[in-house]
Protein backbone atom coordinates (compact mmCIF):
# COMPACT_ATOMS: atom_id res chain seq x y z
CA UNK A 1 -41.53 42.64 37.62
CA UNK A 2 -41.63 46.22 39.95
CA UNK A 3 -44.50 46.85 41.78
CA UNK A 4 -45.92 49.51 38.45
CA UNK A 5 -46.39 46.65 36.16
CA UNK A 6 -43.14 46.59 34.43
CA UNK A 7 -41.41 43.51 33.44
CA UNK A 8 -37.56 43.88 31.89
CA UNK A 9 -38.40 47.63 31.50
CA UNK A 10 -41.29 46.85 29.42
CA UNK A 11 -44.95 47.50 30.57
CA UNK A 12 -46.33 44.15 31.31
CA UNK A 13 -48.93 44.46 28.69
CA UNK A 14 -46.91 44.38 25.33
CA UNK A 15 -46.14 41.03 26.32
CA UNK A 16 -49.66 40.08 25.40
CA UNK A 17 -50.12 42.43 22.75
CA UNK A 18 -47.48 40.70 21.13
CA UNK A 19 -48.13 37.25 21.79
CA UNK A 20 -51.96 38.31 20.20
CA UNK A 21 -50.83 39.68 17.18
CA UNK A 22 -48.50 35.95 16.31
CA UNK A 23 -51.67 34.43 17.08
CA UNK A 24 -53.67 36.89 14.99
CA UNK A 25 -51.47 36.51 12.07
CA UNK A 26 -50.73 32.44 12.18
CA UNK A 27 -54.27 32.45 12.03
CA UNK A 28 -54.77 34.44 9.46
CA UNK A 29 -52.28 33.69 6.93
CA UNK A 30 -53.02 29.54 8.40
CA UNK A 31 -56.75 29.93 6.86
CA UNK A 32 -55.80 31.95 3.89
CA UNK A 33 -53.25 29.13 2.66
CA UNK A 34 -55.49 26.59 2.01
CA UNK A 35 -58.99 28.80 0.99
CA UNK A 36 -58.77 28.57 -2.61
CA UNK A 37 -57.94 24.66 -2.23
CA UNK A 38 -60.93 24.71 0.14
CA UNK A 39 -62.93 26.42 -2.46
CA UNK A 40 -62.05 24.23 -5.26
CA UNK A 41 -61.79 20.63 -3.31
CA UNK A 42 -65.14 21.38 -0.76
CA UNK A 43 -67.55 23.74 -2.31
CA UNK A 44 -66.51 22.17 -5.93
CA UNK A 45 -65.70 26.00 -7.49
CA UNK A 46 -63.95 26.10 -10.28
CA UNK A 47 -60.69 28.84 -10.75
CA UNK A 48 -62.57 31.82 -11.94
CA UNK A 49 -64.84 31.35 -8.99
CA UNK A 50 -62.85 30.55 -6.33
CA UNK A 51 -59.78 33.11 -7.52
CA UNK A 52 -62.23 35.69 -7.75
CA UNK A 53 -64.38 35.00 -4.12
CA UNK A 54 -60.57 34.78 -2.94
CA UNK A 55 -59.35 38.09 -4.21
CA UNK A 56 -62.45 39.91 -2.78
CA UNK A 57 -61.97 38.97 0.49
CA UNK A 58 -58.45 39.59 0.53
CA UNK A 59 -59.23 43.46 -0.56
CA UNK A 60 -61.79 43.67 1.93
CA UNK A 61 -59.30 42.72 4.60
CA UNK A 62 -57.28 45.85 3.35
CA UNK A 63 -60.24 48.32 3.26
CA UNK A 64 -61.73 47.13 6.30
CA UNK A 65 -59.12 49.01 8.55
CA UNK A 66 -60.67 52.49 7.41
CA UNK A 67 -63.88 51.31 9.16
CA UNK A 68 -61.55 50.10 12.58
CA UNK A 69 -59.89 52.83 12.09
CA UNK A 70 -63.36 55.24 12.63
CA UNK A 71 -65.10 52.99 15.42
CA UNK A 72 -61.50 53.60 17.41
CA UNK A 73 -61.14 57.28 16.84
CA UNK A 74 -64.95 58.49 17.12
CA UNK A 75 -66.63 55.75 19.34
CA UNK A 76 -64.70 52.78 21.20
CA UNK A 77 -61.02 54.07 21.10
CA UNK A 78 -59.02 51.77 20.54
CA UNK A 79 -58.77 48.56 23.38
CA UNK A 80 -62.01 48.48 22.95
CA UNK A 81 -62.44 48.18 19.34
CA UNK A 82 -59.72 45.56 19.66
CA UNK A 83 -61.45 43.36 22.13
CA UNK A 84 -64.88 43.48 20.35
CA UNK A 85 -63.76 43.17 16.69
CA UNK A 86 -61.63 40.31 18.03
CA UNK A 87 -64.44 38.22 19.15
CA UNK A 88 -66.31 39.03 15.83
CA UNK A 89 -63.31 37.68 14.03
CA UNK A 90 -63.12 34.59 16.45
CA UNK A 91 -66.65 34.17 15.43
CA UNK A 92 -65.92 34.25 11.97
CA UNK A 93 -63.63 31.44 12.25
CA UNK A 94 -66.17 29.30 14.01
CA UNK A 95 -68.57 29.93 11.32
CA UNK A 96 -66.11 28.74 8.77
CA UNK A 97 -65.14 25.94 10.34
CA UNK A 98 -68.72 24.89 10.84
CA UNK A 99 -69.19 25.74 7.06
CA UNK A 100 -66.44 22.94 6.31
CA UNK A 101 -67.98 20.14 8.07
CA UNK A 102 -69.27 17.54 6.08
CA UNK A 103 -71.60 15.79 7.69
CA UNK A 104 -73.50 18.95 8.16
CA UNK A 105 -75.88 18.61 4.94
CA UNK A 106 -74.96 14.91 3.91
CA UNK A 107 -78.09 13.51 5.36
CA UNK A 108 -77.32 9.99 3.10
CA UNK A 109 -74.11 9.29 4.18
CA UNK A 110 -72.63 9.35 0.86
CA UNK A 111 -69.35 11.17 1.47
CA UNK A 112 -70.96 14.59 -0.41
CA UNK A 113 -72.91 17.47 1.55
CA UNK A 114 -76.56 17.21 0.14
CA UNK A 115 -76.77 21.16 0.45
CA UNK A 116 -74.05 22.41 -0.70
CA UNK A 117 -75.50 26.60 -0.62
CA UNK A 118 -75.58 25.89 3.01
CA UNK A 119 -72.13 25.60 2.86
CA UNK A 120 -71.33 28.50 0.66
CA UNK A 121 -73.82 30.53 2.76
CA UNK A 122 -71.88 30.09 6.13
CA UNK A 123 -68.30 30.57 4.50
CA UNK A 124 -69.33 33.40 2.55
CA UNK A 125 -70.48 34.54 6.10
CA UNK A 126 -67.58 33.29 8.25
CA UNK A 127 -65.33 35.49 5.46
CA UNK A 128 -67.14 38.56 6.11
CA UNK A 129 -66.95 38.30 9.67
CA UNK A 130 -62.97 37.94 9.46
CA UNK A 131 -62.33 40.33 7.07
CA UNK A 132 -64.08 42.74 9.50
CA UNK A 133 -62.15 41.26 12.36
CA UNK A 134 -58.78 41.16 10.96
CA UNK A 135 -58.95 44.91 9.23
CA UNK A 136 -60.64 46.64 12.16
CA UNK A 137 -58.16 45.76 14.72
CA UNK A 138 -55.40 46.82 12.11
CA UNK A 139 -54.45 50.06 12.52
CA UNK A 140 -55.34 49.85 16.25
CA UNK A 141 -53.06 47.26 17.80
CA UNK A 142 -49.67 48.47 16.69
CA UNK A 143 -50.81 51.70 17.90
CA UNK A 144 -52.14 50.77 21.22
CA UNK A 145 -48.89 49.21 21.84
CA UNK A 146 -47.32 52.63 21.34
CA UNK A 147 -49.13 54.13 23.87
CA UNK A 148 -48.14 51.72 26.55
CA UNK A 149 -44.80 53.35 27.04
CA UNK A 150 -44.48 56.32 28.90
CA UNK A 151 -42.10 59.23 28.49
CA UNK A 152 -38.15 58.23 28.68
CA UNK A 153 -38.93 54.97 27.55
CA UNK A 154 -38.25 55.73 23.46
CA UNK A 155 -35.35 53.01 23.61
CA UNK A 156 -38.19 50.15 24.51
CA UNK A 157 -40.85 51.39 22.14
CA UNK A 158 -38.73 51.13 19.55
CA UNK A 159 -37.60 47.68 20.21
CA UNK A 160 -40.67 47.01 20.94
CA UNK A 161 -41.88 47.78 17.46
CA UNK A 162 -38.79 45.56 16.23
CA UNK A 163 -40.19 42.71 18.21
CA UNK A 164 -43.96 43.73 17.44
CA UNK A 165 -43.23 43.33 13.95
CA UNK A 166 -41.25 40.30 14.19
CA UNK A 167 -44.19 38.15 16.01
CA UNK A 168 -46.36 39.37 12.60
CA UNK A 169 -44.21 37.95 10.53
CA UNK A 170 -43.03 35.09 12.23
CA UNK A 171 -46.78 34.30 12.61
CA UNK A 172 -47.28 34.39 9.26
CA UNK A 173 -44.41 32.62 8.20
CA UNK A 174 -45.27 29.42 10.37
CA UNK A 175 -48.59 29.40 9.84
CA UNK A 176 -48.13 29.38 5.51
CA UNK A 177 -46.08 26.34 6.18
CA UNK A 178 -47.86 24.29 8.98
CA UNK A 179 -51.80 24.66 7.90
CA UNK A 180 -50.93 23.12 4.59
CA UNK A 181 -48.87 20.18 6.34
CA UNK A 182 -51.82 19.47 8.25
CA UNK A 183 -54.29 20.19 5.57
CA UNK A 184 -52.46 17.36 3.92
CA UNK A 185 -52.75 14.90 6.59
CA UNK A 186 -55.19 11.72 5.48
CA UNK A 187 -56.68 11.56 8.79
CA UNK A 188 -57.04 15.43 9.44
CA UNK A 189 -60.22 17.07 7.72
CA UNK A 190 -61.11 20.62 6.79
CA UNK A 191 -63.23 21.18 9.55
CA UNK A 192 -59.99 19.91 11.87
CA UNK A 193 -57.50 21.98 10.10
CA UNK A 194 -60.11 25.02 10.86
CA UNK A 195 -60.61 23.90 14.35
CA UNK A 196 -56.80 24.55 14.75
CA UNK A 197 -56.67 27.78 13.49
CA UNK A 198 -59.43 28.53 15.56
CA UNK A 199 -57.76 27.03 18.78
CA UNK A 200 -54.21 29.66 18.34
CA UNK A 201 -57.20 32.41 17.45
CA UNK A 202 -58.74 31.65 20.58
CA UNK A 203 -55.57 32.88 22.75
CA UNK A 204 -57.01 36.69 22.00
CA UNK A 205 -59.81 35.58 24.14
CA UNK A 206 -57.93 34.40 27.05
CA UNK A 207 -54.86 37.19 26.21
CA UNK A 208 -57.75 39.75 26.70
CA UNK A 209 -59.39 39.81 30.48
CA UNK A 210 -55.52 39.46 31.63
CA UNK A 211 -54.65 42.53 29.10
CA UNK A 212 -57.28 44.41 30.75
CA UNK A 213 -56.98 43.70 34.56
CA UNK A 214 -53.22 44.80 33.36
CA UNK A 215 -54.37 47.71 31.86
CA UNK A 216 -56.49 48.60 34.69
CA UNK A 217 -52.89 49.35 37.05
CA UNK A 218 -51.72 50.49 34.40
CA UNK A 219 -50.55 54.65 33.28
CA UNK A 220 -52.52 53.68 30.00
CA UNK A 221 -56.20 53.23 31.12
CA UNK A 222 -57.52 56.93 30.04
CA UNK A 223 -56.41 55.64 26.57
CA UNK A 224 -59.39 53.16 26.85
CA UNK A 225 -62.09 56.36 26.49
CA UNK A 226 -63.60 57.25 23.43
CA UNK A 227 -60.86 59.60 22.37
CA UNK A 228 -58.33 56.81 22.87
């Protein structure tokens, strides 16, 4: 690494942008691949219910990058609509993993939440808080990753966008097959199977005061104003 911050060529802060994004996407795709069996199995929704609840979420994860894609342009630019709809869609994962535990509303002991709108209540609001997270940082990461490079550096920000897109979909990929292994587990739980998802989430929180300070010695910080 030279003494501006570059590592390999590369500024040293794609490096986390890109190991956020594989932890964006496993998560997402991780929680997504066992909802409707979560629906049916835990909250006891039948397949009109649960397919429908399932399908609305999913479209407001596609028409909540419109509203990301405001807050960046006309108030936070775009790190900083990153950083704060991140935490709102790490919240929205603790919520729903809270949602899933059991023992929550079963006040008998009987193996069967006593409450079950509790339940529904909290996922209904961890959803909302994730499909808020997820589409708002959308159409701001791959962008911000753009701006990283400076001029004569086309060759990297277009591998760059190889490799950007590569950790999205190699998130996604691993996460569709490992949630469900675990899901499956005897001895794993909902709540536990959440708890992971939450755990790779969780690296955008400790991805994000390091992408800053890096940011900070960095040609990029004026991107970090409103107008970013």
């Amino acid at each position: 690494m030279d003494q501006q911050g570059n590592c390999f060529g590369y500024p040293l802060s794609i490096f986390f942008i890109v190991i956020n994004e594989f932890c964006e996407r496993f998560s997402y795709y991780g929680m997504r691949a066992i909802l409707i069996l979560y629906f049916q199995r835990f909250l006891g929704w039948n397949d009109n219910v649960g397919t429908a609840i399932y399908h609305t979420f999913v479209a407001l994860c596609y028409m909540t990058p419109v509203l990301g894609a405001l807050i960046a342009d006309s108030w936070l630019g775009k790190f900083k609509t990153i950083v704060s709809l991140s935490i709102v869609y790490t919240i929205g994962q603790v919520v729903i993993a809270v949602s899933s535990i059991n023992d929550l509303t079963d006040f008998n002991h009987d193996g069967i939440p006593d409450n079950i709108s509790v339940h529904v209540a909290l996922s209904m609001v961890g959803l909302a808080l994730i499909a808020l997270g997820t589409g708002g940082i959308k159409p701001c990461v791959s962008a911000f990753g753009g701006d990283q490079f400076e001029e004569g550096q086309e060759k990297q920000r277009n591998r760059f966008f190889s490799i950007f897109y590569l950790a999205i979909n190699a998130g996604s990929l691993l996460s569709t097959i490992i949630t469900p292994m675990l899901r499956g587990k005897k001895y794993l739980k909902w709540t536990l199977v959440f708890l992971f998802l939450i755990v790779k989430r969780s690296q955008v929180k400790r991805l994000s005061p390091c992408w800053f300070v890096l940011s900070l010695n960095s040609p990029t910080m004026p991107r970090l104003s409103h107008t970013s």
